[in-house]
N, C-alpha and C. Protein backbone atom coordinates (compact mmCIF):
# COMPACT_ATOMS: atom_id res chain seq x y z
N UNK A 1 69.90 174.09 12.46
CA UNK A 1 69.53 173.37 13.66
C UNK A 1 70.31 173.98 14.83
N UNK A 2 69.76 174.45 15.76
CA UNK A 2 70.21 175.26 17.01
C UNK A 2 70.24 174.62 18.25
N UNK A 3 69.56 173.42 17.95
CA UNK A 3 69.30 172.53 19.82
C UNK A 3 69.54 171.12 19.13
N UNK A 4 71.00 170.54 20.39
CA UNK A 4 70.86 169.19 20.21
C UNK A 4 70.00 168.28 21.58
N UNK A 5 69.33 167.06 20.93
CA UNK A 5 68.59 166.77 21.80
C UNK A 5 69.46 165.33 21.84
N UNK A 6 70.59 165.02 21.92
CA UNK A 6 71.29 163.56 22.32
C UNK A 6 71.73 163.94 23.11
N UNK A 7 71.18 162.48 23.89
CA UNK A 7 71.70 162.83 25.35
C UNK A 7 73.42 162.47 25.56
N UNK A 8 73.55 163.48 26.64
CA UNK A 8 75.57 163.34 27.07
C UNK A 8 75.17 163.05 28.30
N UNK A 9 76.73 161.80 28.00
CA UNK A 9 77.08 161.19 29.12
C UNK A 9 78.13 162.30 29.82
N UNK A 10 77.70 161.85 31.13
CA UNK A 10 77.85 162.05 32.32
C UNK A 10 78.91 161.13 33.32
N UNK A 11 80.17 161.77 33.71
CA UNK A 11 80.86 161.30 34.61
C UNK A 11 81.32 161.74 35.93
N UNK A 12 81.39 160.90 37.23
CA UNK A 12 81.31 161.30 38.09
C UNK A 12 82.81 161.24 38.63
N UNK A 13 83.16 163.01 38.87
CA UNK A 13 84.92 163.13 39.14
C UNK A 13 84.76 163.68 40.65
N UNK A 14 86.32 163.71 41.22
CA UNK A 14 86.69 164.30 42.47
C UNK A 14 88.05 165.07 41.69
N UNK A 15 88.23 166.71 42.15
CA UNK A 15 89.09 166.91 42.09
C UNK A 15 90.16 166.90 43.14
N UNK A 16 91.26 166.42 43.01
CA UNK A 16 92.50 166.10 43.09
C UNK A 16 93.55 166.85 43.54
N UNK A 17 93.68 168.42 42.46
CA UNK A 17 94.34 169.17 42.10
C UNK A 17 93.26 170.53 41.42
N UNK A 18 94.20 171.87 41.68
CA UNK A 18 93.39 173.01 40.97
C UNK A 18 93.70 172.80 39.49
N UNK A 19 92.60 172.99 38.80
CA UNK A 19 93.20 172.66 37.42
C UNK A 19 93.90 174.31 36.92
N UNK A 20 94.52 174.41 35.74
CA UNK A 20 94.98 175.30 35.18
C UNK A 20 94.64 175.69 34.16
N UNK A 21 93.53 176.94 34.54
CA UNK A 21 92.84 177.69 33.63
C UNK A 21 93.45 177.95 32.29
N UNK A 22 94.79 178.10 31.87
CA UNK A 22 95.36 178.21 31.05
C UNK A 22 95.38 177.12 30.24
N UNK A 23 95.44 175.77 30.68
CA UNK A 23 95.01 174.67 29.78
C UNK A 23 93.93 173.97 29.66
N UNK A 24 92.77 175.25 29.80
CA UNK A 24 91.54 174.31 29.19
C UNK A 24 90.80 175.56 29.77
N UNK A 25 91.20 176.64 28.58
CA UNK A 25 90.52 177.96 28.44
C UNK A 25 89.16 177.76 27.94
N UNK A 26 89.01 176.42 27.14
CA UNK A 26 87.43 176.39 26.83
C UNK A 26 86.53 176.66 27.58
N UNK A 27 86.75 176.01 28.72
CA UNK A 27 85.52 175.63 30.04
C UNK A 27 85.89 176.30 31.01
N UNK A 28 84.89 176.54 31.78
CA UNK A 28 84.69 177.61 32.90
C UNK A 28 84.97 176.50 34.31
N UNK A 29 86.23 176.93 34.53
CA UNK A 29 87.08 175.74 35.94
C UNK A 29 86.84 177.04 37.06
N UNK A 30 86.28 177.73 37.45
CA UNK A 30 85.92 178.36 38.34
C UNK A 30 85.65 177.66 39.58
N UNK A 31 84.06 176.75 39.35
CA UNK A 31 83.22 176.37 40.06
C UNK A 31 83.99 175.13 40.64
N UNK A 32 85.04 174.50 40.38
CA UNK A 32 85.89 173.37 40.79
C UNK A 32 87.00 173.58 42.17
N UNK A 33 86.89 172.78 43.19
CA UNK A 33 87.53 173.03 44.15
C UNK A 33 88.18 171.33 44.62
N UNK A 34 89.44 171.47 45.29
CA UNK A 34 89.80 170.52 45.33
C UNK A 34 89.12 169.44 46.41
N UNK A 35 89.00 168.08 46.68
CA UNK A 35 88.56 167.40 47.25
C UNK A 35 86.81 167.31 47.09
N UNK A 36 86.16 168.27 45.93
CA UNK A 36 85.05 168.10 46.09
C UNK A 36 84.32 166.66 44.68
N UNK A 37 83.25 166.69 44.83
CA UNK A 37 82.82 165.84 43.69
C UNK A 37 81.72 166.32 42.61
N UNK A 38 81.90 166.06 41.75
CA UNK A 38 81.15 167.20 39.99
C UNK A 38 80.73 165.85 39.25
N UNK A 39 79.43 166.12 38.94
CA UNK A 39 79.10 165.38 37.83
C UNK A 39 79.28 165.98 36.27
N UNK A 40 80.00 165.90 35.76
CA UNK A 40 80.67 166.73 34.34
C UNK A 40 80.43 165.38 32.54
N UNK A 41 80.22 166.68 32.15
CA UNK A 41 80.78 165.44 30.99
C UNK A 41 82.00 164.79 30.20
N UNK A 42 81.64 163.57 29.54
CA UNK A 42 82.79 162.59 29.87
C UNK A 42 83.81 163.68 29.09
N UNK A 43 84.10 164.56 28.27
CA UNK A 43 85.07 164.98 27.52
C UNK A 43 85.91 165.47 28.34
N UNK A 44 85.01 166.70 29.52
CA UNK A 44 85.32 167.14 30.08
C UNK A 44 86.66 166.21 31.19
N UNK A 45 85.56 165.43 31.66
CA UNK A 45 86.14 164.54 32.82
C UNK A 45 87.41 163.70 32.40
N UNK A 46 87.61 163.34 31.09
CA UNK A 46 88.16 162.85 30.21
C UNK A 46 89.80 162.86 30.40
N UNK A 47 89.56 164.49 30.08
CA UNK A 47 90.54 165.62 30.03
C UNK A 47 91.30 165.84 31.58
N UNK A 48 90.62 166.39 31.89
CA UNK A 48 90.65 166.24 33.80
C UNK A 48 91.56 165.56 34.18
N UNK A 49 91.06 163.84 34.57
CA UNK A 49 91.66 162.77 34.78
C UNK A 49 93.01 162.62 34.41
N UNK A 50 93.21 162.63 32.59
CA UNK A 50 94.34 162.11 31.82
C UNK A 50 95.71 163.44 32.54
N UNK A 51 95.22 164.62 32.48
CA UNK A 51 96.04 165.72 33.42
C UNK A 51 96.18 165.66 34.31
N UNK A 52 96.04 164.72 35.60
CA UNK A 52 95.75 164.30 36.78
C UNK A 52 95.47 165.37 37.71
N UNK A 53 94.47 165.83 37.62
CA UNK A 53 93.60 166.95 38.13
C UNK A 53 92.61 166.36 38.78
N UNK A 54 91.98 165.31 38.57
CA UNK A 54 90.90 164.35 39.08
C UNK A 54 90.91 163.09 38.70
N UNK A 55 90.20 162.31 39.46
CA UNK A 55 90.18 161.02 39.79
C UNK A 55 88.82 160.57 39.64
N UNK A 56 88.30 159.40 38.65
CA UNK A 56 86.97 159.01 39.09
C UNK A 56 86.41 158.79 40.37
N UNK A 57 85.11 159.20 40.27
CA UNK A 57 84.14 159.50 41.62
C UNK A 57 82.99 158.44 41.23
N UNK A 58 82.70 157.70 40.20
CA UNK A 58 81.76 156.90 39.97
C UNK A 58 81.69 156.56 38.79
N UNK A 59 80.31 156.14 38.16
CA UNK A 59 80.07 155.63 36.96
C UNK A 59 79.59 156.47 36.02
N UNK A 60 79.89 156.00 34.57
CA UNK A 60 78.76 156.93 33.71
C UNK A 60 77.36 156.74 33.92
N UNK A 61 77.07 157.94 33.51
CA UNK A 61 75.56 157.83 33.46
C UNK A 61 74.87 158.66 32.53
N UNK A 62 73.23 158.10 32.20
CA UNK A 62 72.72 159.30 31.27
C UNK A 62 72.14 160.65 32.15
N UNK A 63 71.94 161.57 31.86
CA UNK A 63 71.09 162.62 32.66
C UNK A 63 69.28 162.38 33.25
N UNK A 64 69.08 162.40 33.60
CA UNK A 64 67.69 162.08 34.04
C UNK A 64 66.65 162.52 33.13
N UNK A 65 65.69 161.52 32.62
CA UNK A 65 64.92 162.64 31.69
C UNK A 65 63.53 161.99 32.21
N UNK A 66 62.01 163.06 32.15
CA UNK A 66 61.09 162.54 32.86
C UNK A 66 60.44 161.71 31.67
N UNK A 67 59.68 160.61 32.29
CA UNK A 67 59.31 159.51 31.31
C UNK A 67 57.48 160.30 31.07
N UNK A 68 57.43 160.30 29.87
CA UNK A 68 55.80 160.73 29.79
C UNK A 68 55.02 159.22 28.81
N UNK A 69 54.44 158.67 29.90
CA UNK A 69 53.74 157.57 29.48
C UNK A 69 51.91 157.77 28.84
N UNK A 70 51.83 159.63 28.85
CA UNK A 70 50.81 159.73 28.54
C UNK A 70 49.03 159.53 29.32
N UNK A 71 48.00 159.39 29.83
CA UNK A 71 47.11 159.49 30.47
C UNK A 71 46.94 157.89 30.72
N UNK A 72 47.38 157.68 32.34
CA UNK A 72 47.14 156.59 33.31
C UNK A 72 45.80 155.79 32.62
N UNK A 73 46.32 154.21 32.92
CA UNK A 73 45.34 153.52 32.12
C UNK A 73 45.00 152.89 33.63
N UNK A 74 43.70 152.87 33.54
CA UNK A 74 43.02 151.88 34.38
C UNK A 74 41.92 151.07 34.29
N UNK A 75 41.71 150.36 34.89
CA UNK A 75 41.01 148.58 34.07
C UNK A 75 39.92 148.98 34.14
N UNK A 76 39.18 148.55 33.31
CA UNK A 76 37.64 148.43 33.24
C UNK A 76 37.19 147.66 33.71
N UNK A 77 36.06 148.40 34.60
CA UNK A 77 35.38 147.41 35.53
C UNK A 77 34.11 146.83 34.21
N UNK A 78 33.49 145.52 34.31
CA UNK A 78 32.67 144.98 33.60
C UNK A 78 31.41 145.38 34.83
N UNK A 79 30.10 145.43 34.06
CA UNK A 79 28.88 145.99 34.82
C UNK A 79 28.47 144.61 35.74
N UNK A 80 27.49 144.31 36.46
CA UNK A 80 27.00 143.23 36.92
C UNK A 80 26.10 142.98 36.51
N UNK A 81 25.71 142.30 36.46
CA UNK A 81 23.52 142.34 35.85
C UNK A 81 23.02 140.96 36.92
């Protein structure tokens, strides 16, 4: 199995502080600048926070996914006679 399809939560951070690439060589801290706001996931953000590198910016959330309800139903008109 090559693709997971459960969805990750999502937390909304501000960084604080530059984080230190050296402690958290996993992830790519490039794109992070201080005073801005990242929607990341919670492990990530997790991590972040507890190092005081960032500060929550909001709530969890799931990622957006489009709803397919399949071909629009609309009422049947009855004939007249």
């Amino acid at each position: 199995m090559t693709e997971n399809h459960t969805p990750e939560y999502i937390l909304r951070i501000r960084i604080i502080a530059p984080p230190d690439p050296e402690q958290f060589a996993e992830f790519d801290l490039a794109r992070f600048h201080v005073g801005e706001i990242y929607e990341v996931p919670v492990r990530l953000a997790t991590l972040l926070m507890i190092s005081g590198y960032a500060e929550s910016a909001g709530a969890i959330s799931l990622p957006a996914e489009a709803a397919d309800f399949g071909w629009p139903r609309f009422p049947r008109v009855k004939p007249t006679r």
